[in-house]
C-alpha atoms as a PDB file:
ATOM      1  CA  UNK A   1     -10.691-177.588-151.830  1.00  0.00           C
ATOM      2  CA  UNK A   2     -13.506-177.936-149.525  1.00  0.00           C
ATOM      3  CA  UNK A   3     -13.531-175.151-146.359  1.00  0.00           C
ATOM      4  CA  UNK A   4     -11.028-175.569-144.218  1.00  0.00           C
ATOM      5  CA  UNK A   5     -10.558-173.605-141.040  1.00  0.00           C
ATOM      6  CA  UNK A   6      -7.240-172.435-139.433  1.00  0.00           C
ATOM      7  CA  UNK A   7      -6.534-171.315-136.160  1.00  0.00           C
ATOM      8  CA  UNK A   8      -3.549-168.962-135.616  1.00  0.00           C
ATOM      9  CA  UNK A   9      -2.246-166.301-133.542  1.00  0.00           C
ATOM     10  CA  UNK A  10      -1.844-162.784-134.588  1.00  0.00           C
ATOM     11  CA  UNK A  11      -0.701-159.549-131.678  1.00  0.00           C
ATOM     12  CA  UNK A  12      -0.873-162.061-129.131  1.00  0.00           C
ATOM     13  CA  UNK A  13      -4.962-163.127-129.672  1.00  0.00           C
ATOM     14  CA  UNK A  14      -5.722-165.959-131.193  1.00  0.00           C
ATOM     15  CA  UNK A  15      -7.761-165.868-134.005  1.00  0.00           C
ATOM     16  CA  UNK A  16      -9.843-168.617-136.462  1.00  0.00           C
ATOM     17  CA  UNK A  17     -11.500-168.221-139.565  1.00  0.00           C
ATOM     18  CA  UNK A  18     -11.939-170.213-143.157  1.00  0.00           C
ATOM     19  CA  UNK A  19      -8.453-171.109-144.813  1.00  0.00           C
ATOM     20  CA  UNK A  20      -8.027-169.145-147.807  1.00  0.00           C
ATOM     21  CA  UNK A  21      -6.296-170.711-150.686  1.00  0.00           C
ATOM     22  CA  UNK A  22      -2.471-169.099-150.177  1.00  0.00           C
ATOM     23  CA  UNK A  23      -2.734-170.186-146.744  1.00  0.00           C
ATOM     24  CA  UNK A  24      -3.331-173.951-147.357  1.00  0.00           C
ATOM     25  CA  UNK A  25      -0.214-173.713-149.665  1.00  0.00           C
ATOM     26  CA  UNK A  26       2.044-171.847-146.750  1.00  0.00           C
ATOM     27  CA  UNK A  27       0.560-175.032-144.716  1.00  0.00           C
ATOM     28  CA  UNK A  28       1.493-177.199-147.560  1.00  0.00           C
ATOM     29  CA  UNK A  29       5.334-175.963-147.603  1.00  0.00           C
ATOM     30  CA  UNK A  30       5.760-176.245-143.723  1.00  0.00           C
ATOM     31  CA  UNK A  31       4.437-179.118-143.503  1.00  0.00           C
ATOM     32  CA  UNK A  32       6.831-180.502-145.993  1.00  0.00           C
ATOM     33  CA  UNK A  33      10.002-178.603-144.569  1.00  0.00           C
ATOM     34  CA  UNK A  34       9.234-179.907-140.798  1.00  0.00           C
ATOM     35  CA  UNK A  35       8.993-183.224-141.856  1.00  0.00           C
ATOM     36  CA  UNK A  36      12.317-182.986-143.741  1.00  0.00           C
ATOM     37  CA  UNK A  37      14.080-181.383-140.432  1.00  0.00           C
ATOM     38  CA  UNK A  38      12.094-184.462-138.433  1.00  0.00           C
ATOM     39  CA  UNK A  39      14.158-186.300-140.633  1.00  0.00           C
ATOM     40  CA  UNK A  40      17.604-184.581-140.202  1.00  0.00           C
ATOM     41  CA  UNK A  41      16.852-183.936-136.417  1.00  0.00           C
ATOM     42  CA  UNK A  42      16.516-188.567-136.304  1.00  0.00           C
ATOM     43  CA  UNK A  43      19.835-189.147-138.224  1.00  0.00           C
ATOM     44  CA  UNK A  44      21.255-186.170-136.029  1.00  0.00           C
ATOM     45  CA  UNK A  45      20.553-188.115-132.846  1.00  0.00           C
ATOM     46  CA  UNK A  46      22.116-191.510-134.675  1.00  0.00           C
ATOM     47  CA  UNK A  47      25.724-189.709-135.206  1.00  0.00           C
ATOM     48  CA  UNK A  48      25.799-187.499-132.458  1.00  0.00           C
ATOM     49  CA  UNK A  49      23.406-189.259-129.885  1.00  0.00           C
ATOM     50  CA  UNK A  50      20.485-187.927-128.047  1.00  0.00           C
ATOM     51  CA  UNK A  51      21.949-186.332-125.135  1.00  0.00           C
ATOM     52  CA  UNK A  52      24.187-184.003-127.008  1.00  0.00           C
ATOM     53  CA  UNK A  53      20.937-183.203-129.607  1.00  0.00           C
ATOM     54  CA  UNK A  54      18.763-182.722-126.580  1.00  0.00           C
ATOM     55  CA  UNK A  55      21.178-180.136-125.027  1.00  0.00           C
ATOM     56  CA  UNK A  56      21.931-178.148-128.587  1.00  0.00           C
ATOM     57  CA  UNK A  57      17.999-178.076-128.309  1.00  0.00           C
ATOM     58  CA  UNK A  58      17.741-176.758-125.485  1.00  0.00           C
ATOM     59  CA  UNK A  59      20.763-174.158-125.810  1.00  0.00           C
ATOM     60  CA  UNK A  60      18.167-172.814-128.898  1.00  0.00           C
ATOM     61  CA  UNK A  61      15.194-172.704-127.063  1.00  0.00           C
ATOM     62  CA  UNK A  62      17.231-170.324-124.584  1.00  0.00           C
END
């Protein structure tokens, strides 16, 4: 793996510095799991419709 730097946020600063190995694979697995829920959340808004997914949403975000 060539360096790789990642920028995150840690007691409320933000912080940046080289990627170590175990975090590229944490990156790895949420990138794979998001894209699976971008999936879900797209047939979501085919059965139940967008306005009713955009209000769960934002009942969540709450």
């Amino acid at each position: 793996m060539s360096e790789s730097w990642l920028m995150w946020v840690e007691g409320g600063k933000v912080h940046m510095g080289p990627m170590k190995q175990e975090a590229y694979e944490e990156y790895k697995r949420k990138a794979v799991r998001r894209c699976d829920l971008i999936r879900l959340l797209w047939r979501l808004c085919d059965v139940a419709g967008e306005d009713k997914v955009e209000e769960k949403l934002n009942e969540l975000l709450r």
